[in-house]
Protein backbone atom coordinates (compact mmCIF):
# COMPACT_ATOMS: atom_id res chain seq x y z
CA UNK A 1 -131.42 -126.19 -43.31
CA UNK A 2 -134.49 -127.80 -42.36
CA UNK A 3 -135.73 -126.92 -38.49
CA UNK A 4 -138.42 -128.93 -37.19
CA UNK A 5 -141.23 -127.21 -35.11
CA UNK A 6 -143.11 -129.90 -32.55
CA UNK A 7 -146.86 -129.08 -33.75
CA UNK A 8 -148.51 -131.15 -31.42
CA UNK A 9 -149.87 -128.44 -29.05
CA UNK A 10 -148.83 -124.95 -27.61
CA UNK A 11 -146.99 -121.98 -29.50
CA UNK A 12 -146.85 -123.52 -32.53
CA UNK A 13 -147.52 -120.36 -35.21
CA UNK A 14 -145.15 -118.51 -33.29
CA UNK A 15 -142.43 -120.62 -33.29
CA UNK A 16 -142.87 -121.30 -36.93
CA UNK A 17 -142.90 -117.41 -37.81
CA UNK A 18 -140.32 -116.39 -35.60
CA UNK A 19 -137.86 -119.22 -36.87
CA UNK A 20 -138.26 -118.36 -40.36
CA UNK A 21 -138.17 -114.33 -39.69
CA UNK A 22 -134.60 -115.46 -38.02
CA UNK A 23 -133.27 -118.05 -40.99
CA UNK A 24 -133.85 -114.96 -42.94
CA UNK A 25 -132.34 -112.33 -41.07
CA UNK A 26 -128.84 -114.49 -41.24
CA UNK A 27 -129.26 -114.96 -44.75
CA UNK A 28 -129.30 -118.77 -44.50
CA UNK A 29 -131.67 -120.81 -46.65
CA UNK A 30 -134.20 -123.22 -44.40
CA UNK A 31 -137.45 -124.46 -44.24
CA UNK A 32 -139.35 -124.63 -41.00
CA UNK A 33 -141.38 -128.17 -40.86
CA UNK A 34 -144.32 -128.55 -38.36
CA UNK A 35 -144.03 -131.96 -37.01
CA UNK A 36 -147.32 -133.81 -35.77
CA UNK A 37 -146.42 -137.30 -36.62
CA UNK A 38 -143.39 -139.58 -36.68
CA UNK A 39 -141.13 -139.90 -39.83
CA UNK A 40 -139.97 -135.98 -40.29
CA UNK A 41 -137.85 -135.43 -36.94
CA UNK A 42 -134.97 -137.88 -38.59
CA UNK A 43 -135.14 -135.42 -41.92
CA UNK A 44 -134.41 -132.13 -39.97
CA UNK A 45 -131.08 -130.52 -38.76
CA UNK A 46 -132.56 -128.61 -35.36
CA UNK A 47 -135.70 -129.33 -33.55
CA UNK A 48 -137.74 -126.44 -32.04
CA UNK A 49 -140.05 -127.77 -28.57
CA UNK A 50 -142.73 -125.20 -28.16
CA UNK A 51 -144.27 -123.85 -24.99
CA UNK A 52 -147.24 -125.58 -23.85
CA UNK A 53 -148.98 -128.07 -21.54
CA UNK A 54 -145.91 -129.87 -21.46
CA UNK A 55 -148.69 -133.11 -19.51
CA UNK A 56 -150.38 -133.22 -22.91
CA UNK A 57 -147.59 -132.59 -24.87
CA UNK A 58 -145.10 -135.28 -23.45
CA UNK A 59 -148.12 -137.95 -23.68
CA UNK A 60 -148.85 -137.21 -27.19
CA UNK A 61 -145.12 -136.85 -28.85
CA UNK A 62 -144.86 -140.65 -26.62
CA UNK A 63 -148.53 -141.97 -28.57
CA UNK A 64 -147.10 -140.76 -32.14
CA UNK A 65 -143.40 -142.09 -31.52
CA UNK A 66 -141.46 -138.44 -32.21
CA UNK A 67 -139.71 -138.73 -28.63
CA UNK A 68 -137.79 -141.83 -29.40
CA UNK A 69 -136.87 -139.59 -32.96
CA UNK A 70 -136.08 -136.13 -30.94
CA UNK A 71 -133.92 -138.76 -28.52
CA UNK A 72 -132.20 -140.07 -31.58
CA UNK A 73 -131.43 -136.82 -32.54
CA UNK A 74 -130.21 -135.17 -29.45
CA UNK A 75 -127.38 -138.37 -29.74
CA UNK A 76 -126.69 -137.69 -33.22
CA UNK A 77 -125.42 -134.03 -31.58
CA UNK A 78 -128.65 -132.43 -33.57
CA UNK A 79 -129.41 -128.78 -31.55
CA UNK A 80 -132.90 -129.05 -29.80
CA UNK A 81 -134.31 -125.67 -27.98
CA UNK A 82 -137.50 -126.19 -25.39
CA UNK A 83 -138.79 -123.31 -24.72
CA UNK A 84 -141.14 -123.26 -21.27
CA UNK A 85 -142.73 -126.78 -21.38
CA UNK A 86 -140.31 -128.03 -23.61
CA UNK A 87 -137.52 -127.10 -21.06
CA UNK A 88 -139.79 -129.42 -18.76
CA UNK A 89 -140.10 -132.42 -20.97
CA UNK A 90 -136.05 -131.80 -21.52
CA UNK A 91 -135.24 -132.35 -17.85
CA UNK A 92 -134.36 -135.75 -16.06
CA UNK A 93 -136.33 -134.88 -13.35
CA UNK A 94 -139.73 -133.25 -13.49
CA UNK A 95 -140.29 -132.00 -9.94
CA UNK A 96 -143.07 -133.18 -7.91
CA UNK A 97 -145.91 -131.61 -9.93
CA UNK A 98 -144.29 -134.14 -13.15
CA UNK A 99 -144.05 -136.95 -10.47
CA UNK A 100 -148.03 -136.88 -9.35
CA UNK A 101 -149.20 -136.39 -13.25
CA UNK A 102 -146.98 -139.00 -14.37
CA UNK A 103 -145.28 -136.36 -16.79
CA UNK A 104 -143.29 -137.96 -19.64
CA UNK A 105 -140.18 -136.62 -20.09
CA UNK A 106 -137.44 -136.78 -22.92
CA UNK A 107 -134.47 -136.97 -20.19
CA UNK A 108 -132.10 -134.91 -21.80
CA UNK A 109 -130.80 -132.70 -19.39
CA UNK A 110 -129.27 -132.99 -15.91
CA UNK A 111 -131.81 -130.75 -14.67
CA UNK A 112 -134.34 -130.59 -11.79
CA UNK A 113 -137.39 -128.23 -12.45
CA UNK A 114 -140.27 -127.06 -11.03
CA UNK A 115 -143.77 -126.10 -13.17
CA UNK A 116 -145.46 -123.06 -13.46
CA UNK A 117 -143.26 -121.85 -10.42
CA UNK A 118 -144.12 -117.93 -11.15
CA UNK A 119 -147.87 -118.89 -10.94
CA UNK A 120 -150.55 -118.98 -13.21
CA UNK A 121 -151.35 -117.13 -16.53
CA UNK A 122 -152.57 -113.49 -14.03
CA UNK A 123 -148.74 -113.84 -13.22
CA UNK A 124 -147.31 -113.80 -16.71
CA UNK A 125 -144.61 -110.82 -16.92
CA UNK A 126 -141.59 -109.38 -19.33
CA UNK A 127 -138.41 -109.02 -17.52
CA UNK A 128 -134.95 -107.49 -19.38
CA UNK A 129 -132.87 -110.86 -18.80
CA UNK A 130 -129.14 -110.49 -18.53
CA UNK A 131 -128.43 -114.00 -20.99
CA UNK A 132 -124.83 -115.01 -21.08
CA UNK A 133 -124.83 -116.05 -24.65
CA UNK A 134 -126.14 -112.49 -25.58
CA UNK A 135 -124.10 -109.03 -25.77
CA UNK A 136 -126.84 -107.54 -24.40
CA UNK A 137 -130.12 -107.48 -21.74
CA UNK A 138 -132.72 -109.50 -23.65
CA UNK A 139 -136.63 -108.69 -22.83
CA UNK A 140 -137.82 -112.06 -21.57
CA UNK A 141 -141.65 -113.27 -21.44
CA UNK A 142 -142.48 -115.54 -19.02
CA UNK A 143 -145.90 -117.50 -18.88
CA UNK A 144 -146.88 -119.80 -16.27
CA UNK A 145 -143.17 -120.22 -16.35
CA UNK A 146 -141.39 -122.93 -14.82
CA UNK A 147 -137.48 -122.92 -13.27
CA UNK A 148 -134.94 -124.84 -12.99
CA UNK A 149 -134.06 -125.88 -9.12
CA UNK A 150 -130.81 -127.86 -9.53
CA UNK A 151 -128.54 -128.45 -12.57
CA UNK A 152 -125.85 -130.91 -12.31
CA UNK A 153 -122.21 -131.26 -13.85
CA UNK A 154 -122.07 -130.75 -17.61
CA UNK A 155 -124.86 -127.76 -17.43
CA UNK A 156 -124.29 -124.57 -18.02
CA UNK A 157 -126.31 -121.90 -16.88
CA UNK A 158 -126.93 -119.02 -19.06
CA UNK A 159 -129.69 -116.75 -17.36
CA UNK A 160 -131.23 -116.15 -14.14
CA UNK A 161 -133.85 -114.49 -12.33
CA UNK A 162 -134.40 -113.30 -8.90
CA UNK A 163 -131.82 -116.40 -8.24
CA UNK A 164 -134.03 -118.53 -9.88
CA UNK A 165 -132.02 -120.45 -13.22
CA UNK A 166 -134.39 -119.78 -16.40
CA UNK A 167 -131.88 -120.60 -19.17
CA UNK A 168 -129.41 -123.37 -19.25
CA UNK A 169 -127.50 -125.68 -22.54
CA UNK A 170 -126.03 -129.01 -22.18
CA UNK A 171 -124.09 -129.67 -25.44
CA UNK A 172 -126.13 -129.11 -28.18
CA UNK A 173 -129.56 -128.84 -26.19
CA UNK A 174 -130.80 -125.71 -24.73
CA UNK A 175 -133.84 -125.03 -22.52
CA UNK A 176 -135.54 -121.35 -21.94
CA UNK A 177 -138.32 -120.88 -19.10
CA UNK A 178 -139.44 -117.91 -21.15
CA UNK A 179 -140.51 -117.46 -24.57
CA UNK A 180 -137.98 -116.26 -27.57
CA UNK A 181 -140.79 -116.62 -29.97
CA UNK A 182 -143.10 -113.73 -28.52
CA UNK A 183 -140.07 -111.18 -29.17
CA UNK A 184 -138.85 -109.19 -32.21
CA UNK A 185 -135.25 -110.03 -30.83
CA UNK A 186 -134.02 -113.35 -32.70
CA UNK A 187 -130.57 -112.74 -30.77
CA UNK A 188 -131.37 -116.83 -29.22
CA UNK A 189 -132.68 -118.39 -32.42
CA UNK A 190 -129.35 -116.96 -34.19
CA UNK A 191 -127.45 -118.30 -31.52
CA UNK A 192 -129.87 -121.62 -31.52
CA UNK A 193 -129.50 -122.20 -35.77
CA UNK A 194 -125.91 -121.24 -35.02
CA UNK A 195 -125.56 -124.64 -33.35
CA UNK A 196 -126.21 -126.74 -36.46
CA UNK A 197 -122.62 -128.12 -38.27
């Protein structure tokens, strides 16, 4: 199984680590690829979006081509998992903040979201997050966290917080506000690398 990591910017060691600490746990054999450049998304099975400034991020994955490859792949029923800015470059519509930066976005969801709607990096916090998908609470970090204001038919929504949605999956994509990689817990990635047929 070969899971690619976006490496453009954000947590991009983190991802990397946790994904492989995860293939391992469930015994499966994988290789976790960053991904800078176009030309490696087509090669992988499940593509990892990492936290971020999902601005930057979104205009540089458009200047080396790898959106038009993670778009071919979300068709091709491949999983993808954004995680914070990721979930924000998976969403259809970006909010006003995406609107007055001129965010690029991926369009992969039916979602509506809103950035950094907890505040700023002083208002980063660890919550235990009741997560549908999960037998059990999960301990969720959120970090200049966005949410999700309005998902439409076809999205289900797997977590929430102080009735804000922070965890939804349409088909094979699925979009966190908070950060699985920053845990010990690999409960999502299992569930994410579960995904791939």
């Amino acid at each position: 199984m070969k899971i690619a990591v976006v490496a453009i910017q954000g947590n991009i060691e983190e991802h990397i680590t946790t994904a492989e600490k995860a293939l391992k746990e469930m015994g499966l054999p994988g290789e976790v690829i960053p991904v800078r450049h176009s030309g490696t998304i087509p090669l992988c099975d499940a593509i990892i979006l990492p936290g971020g400034e999902s601005t930057t991020l979104g205009r540089l994955m458009a200047r080396e081509g790898i959106d038009g490859e993670i778009k071919e792949a979300a068709t091709a029923g491949k999983p993808i998992m954004g995680t914070c800015a990721g979930l924000v470059l998976l969403a259809k519509d970006g909010g006003e903040q995406a609107q007055r930066t001129g965010q690029h976005l991926l369009g992969l969801m039916d979602i509506n979201v809103d950035r950094n709607a907890f505040g700023g990096q002083r208002e980063s916090f660890e919550v235990p997050l009741e997560v549908s998908i999960l037998d059990s609470p999960y301990n969720a970090v959120f970090i200049r966290a966005p949410v999700i204001t309005r998902v439409k038919s076809g999205v289900d929504v797997l977590a929430t917080f102080e009735e804000h949605i922070v965890a939804v999956k349409q088909g094979n994509v699925l979009a966190l506000a908070f950060h699985p990689e920053l845990t010990e817990d690999f409960r999502i990635h299992r569930h994410f690398f579960g995904l791939v047929q």
